[in-house]
C-alpha atoms as a PDB file:
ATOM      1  CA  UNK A   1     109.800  -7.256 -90.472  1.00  0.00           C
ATOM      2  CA  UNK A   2     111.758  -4.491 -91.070  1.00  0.00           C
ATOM      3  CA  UNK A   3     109.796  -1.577 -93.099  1.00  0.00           C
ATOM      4  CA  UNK A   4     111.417   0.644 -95.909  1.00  0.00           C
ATOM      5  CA  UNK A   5     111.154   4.817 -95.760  1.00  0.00           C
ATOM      6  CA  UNK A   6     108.512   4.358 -98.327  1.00  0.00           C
ATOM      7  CA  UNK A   7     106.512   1.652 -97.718  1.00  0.00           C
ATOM      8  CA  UNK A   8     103.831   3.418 -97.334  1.00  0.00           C
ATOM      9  CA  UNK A   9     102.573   4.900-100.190  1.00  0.00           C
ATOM     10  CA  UNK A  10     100.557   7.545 -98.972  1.00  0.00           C
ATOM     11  CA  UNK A  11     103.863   9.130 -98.614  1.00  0.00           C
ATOM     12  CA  UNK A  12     104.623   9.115-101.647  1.00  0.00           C
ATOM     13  CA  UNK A  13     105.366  11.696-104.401  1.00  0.00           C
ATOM     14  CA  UNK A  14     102.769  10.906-107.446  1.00  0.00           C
ATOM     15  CA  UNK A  15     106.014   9.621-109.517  1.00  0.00           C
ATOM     16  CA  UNK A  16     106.893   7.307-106.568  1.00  0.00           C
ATOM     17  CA  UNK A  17     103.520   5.984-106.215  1.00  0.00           C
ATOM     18  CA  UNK A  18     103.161   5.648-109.761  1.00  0.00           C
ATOM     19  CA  UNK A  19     106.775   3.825-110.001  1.00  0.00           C
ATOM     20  CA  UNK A  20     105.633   1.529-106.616  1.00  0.00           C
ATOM     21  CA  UNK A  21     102.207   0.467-107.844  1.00  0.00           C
ATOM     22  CA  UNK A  22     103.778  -0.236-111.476  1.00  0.00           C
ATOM     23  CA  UNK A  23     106.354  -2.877-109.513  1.00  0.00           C
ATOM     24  CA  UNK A  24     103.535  -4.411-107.606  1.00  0.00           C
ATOM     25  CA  UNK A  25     101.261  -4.983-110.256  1.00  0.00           C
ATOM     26  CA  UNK A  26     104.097  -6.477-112.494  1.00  0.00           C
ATOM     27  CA  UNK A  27     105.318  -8.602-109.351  1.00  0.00           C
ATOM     28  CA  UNK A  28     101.438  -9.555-108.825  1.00  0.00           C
ATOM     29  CA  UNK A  29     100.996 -10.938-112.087  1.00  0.00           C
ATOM     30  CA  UNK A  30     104.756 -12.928-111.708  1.00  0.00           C
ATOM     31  CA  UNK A  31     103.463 -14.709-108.746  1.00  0.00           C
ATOM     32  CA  UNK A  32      99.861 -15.192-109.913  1.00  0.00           C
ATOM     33  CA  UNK A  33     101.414 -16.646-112.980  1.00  0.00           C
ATOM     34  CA  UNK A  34     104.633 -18.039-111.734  1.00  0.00           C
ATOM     35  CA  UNK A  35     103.606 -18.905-107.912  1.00  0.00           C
ATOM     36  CA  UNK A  36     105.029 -16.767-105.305  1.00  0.00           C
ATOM     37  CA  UNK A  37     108.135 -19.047-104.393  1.00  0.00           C
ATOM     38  CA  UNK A  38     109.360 -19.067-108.296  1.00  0.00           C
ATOM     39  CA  UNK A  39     109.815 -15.240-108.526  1.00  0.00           C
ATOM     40  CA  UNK A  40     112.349 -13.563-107.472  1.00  0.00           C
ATOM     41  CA  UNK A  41     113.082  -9.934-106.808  1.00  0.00           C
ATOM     42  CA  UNK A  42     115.201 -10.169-110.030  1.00  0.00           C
ATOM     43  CA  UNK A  43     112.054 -11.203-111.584  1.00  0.00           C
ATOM     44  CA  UNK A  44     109.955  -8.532-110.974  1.00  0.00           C
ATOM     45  CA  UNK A  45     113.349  -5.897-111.431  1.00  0.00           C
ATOM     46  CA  UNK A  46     113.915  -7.346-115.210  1.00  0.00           C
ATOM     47  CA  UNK A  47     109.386  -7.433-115.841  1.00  0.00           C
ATOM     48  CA  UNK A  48     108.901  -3.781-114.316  1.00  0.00           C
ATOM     49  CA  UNK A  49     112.179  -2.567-116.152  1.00  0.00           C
ATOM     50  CA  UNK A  50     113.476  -1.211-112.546  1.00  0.00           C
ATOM     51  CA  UNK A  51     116.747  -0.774-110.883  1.00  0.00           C
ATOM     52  CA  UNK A  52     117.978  -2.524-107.846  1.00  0.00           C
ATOM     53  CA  UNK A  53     117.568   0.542-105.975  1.00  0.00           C
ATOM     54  CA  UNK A  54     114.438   1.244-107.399  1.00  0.00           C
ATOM     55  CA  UNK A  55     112.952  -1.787-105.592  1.00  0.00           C
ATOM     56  CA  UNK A  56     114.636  -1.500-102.649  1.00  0.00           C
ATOM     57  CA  UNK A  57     113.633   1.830-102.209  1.00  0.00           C
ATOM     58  CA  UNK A  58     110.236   0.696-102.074  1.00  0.00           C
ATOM     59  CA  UNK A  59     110.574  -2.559-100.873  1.00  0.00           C
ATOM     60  CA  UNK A  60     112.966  -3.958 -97.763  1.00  0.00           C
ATOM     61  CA  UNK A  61     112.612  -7.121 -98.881  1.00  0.00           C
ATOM     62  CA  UNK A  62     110.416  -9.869-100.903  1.00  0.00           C
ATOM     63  CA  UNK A  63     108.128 -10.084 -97.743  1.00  0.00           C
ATOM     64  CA  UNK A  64     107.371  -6.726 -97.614  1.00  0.00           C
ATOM     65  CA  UNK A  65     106.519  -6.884-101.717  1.00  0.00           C
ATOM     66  CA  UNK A  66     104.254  -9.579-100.610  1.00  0.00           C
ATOM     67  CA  UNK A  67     102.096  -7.982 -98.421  1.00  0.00           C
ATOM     68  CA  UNK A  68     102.013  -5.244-101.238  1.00  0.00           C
ATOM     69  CA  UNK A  69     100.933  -8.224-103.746  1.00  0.00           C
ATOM     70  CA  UNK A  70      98.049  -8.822-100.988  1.00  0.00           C
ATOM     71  CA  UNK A  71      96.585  -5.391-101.102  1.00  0.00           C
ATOM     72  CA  UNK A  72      96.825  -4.892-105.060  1.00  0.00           C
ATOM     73  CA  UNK A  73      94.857  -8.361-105.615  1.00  0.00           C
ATOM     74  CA  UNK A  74      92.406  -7.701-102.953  1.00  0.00           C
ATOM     75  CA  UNK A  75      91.585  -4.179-104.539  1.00  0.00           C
ATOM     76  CA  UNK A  76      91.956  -6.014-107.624  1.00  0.00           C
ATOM     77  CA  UNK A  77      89.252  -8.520-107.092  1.00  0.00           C
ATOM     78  CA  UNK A  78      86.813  -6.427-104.304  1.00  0.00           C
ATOM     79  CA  UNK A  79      86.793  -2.916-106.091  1.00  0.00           C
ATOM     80  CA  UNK A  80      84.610  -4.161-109.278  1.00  0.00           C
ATOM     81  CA  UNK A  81      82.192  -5.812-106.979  1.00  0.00           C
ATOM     82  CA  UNK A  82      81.282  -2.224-104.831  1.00  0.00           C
ATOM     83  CA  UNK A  83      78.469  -1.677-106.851  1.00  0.00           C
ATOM     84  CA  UNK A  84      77.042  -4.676-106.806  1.00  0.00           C
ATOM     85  CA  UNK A  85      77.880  -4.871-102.971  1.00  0.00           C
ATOM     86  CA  UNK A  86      75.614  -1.344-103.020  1.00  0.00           C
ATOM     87  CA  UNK A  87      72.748  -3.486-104.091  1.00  0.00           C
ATOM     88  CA  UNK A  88      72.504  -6.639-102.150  1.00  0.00           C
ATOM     89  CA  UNK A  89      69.606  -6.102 -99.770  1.00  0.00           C
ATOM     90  CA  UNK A  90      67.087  -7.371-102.541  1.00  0.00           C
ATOM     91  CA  UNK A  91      66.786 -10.521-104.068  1.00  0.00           C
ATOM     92  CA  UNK A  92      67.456  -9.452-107.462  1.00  0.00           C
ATOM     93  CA  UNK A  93      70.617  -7.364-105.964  1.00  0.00           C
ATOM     94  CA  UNK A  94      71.707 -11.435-104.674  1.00  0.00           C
ATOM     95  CA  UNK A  95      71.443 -12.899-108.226  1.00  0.00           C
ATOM     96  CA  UNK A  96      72.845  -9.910-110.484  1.00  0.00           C
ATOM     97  CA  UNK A  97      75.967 -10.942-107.831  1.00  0.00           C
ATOM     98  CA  UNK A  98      75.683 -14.690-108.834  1.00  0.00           C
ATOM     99  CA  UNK A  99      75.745 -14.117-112.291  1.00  0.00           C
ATOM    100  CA  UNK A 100      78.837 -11.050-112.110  1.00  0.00           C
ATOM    101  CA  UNK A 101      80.650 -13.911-110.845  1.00  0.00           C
ATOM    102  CA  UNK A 102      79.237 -16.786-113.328  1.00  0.00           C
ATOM    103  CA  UNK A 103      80.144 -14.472-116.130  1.00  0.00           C
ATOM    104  CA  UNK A 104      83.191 -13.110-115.214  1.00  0.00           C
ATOM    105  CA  UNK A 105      84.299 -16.839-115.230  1.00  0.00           C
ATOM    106  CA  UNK A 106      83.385 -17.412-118.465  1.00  0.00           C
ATOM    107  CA  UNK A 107      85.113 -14.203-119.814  1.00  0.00           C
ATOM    108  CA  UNK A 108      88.641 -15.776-118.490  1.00  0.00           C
ATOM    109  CA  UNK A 109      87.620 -18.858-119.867  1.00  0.00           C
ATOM    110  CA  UNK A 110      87.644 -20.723-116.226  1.00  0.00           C
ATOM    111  CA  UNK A 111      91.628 -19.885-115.929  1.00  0.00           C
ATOM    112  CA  UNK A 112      93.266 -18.912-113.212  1.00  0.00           C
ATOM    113  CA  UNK A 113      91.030 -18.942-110.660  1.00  0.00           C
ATOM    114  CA  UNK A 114      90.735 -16.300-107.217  1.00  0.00           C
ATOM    115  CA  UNK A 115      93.686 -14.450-107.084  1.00  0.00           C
ATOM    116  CA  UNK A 116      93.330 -13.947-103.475  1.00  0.00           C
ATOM    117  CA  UNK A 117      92.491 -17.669-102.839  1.00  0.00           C
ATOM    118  CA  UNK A 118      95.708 -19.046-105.131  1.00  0.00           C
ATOM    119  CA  UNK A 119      97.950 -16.229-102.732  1.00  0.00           C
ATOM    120  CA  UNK A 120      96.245 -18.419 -99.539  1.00  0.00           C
ATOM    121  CA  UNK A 121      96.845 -21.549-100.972  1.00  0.00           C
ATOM    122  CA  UNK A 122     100.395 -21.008-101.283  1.00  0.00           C
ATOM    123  CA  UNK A 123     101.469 -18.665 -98.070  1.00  0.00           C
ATOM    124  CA  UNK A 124      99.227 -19.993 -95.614  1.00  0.00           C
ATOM    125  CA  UNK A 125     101.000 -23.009 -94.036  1.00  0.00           C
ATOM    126  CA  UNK A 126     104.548 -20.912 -95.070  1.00  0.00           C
ATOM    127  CA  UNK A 127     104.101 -17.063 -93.650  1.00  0.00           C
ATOM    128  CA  UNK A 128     101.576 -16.783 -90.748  1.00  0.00           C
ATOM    129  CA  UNK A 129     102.062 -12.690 -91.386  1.00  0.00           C
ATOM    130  CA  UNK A 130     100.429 -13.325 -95.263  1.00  0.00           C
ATOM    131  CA  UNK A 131      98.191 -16.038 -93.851  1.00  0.00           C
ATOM    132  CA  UNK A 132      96.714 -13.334 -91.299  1.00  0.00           C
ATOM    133  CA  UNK A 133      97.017 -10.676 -94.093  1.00  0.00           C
ATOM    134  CA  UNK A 134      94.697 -12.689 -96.473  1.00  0.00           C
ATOM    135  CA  UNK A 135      92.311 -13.512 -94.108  1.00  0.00           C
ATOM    136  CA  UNK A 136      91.390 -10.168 -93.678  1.00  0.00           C
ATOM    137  CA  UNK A 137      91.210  -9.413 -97.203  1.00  0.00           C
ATOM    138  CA  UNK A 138      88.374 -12.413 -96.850  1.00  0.00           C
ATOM    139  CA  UNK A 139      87.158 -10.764 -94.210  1.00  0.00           C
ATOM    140  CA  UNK A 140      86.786  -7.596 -96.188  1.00  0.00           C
ATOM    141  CA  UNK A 141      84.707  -9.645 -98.613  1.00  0.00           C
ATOM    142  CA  UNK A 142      82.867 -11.347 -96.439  1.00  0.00           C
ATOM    143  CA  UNK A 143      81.895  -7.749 -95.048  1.00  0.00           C
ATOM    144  CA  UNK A 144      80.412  -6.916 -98.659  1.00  0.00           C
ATOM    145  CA  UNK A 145      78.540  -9.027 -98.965  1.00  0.00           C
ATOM    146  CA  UNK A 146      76.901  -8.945 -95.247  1.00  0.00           C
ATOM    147  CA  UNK A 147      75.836  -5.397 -95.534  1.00  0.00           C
ATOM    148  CA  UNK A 148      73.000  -6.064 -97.846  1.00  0.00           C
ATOM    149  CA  UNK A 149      71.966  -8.926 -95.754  1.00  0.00           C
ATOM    150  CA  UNK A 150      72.179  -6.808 -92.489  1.00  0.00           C
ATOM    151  CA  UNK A 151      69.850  -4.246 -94.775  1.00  0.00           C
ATOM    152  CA  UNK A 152      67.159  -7.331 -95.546  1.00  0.00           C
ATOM    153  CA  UNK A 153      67.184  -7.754 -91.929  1.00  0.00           C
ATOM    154  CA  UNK A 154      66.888  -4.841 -90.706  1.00  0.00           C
ATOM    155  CA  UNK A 155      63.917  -3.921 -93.027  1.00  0.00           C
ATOM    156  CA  UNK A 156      62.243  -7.406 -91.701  1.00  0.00           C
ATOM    157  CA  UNK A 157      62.965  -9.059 -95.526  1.00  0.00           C
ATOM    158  CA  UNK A 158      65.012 -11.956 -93.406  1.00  0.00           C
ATOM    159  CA  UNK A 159      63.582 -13.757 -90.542  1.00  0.00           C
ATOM    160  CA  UNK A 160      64.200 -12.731 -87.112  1.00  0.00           C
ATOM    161  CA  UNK A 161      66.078 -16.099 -86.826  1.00  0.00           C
ATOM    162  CA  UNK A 162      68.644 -15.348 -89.895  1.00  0.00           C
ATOM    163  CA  UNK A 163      72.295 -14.281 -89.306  1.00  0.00           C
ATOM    164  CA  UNK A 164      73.582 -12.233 -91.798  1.00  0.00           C
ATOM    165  CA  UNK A 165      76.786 -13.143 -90.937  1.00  0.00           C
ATOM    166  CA  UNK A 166      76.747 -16.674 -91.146  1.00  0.00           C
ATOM    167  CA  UNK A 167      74.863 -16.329 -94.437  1.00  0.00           C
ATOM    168  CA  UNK A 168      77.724 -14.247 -95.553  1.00  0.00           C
ATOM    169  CA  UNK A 169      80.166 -16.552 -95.114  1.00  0.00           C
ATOM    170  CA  UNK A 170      77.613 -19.630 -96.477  1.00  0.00           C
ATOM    171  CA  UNK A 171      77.813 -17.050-100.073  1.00  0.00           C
ATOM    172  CA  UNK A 172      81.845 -16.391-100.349  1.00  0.00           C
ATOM    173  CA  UNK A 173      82.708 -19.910 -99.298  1.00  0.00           C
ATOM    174  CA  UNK A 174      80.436 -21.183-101.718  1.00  0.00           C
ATOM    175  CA  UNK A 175      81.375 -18.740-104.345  1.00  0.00           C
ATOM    176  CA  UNK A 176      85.031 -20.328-103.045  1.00  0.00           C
ATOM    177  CA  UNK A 177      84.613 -23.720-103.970  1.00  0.00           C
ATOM    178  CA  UNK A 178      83.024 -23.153-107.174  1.00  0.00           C
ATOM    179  CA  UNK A 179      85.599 -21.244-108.536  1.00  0.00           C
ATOM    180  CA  UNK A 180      88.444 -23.940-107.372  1.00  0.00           C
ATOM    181  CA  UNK A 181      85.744 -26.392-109.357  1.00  0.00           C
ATOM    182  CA  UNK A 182      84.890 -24.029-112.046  1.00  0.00           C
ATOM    183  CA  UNK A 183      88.421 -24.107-112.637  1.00  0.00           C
ATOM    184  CA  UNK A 184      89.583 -27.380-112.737  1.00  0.00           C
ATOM    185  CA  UNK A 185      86.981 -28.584-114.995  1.00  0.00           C
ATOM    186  CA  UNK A 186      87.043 -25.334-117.110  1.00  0.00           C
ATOM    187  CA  UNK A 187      83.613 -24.877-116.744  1.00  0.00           C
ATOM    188  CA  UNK A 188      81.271 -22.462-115.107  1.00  0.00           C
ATOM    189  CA  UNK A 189      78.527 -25.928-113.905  1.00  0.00           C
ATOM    190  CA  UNK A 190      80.426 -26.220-110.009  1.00  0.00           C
ATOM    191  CA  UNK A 191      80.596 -22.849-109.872  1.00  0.00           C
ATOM    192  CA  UNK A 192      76.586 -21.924-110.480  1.00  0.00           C
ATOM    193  CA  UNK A 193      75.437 -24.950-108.687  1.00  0.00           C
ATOM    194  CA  UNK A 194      77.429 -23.566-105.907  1.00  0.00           C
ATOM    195  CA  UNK A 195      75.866 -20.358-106.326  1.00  0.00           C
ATOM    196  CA  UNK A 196      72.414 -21.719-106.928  1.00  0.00           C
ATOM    197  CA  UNK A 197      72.730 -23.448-103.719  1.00  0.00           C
ATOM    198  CA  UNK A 198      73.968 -20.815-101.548  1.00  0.00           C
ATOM    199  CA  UNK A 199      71.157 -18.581-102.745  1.00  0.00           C
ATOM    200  CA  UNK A 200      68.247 -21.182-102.164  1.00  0.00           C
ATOM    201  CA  UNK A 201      69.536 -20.851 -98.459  1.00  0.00           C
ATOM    202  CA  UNK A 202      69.402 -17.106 -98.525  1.00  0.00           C
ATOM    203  CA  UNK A 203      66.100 -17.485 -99.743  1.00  0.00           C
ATOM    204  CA  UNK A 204      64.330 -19.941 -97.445  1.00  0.00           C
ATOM    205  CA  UNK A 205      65.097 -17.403 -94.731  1.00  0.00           C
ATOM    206  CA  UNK A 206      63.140 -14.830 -96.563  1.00  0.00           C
ATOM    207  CA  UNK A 207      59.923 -13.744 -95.057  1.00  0.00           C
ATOM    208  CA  UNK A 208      58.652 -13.519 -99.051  1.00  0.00           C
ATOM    209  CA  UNK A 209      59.975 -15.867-100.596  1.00  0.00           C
ATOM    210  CA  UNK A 210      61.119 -14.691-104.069  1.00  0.00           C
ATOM    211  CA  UNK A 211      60.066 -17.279-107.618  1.00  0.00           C
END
């Protein structure tokens, strides 16, 4: 793929990266809305109120707006959770994360789902470059929430036999599901039962078990 002069945003002016992050939020919220193969470049033009040459300054291309769609949601959905990342090498630290997510469900009323998840579901099978793209961003996740679990372990709170890796991925896939559940039935049950469930396992490979 052919990259733009200012792709890169770190070489940007402060009015160009204003102006670029103002396009990619507009064209993040077309595609989450829309899906990704309904808007066009002309879409997100007329939304941002843009010229032509405005996005193609930016922008080569759709694809390359894309990948720019990938790092906004990924920010979008990862940055709030820092703090609570910060604290997951205690129990409590686990559940205040279950119940972020739980409630932050019930604030969009069960709509729309993961951002990052609905941008899989539609470029994975389609653009192996977004599909490889959005696995890291999982990856990134993933990495959140291992560090507290690599903390439990290395303070002894996790049996010697417990992979904080594996439980890592046992927590965002499960947090995964429920959402896709959570959503369908517009309701936050799948989604804590999920939860509930992922945390039990965290918990049987505690050396103190938690109530």
């Amino acid at each position: 793929m052919t990259r733009s002069r200012t792709s890169d945003p770190a070489g940007l002016t402060p009015k160009g990266q204003r102006t670029r992050a103002h396009i990619v939020a507009v064209a993040a919220d077309l595609m989450f809305e829309n899906s990704v193969a309904q808007t066009t470049i002309e879409d997100v033009r007329i939304a941002a109120g843009v010229s032509n040459s405005q996005i193609y300054h930016y922008f080569s291309d759709k694809s390359e707006l894309i990948r720019a769609v990938i790092d906004h949601q990924t920010d979008a959905v990862l940055e709030p959770q820092q703090p609570i990342f910060s604290r997951l090498d205690t129990w409590e630290g686990l559940r205040d994360w279950r119940d972020y997510a739980v409630n932050h469900q019930k604030e969009l009323n069960c709509r729309g789902g993961c951002p990052i998840a609905s941008l899989s579901g539609q470029l994975a099978e389609t653009d192996d470059a977004a599909r490889l793209q959005l696995a890291l961003s999982f990856r990134r996740w993933s990495a959140g929430l291992r560090s507290g679990l690599l903390a439990m372990a290395e303070r002894g709170v996790l049996a010697a036999d417990a992979d904080p890796e594996q439980l890592a991925v046992v927590l965002l896939t499960s947090l995964q599901g429920g959402l896709l559940l959570t959503q369908l039935e517009r309701d936050v049950t799948p989604l804590e039962t999920a939860l509930d469930a992922a945390l039990e396992h965290v918990r049987r490979r505690m050396t103190t078990v938690p109530a």
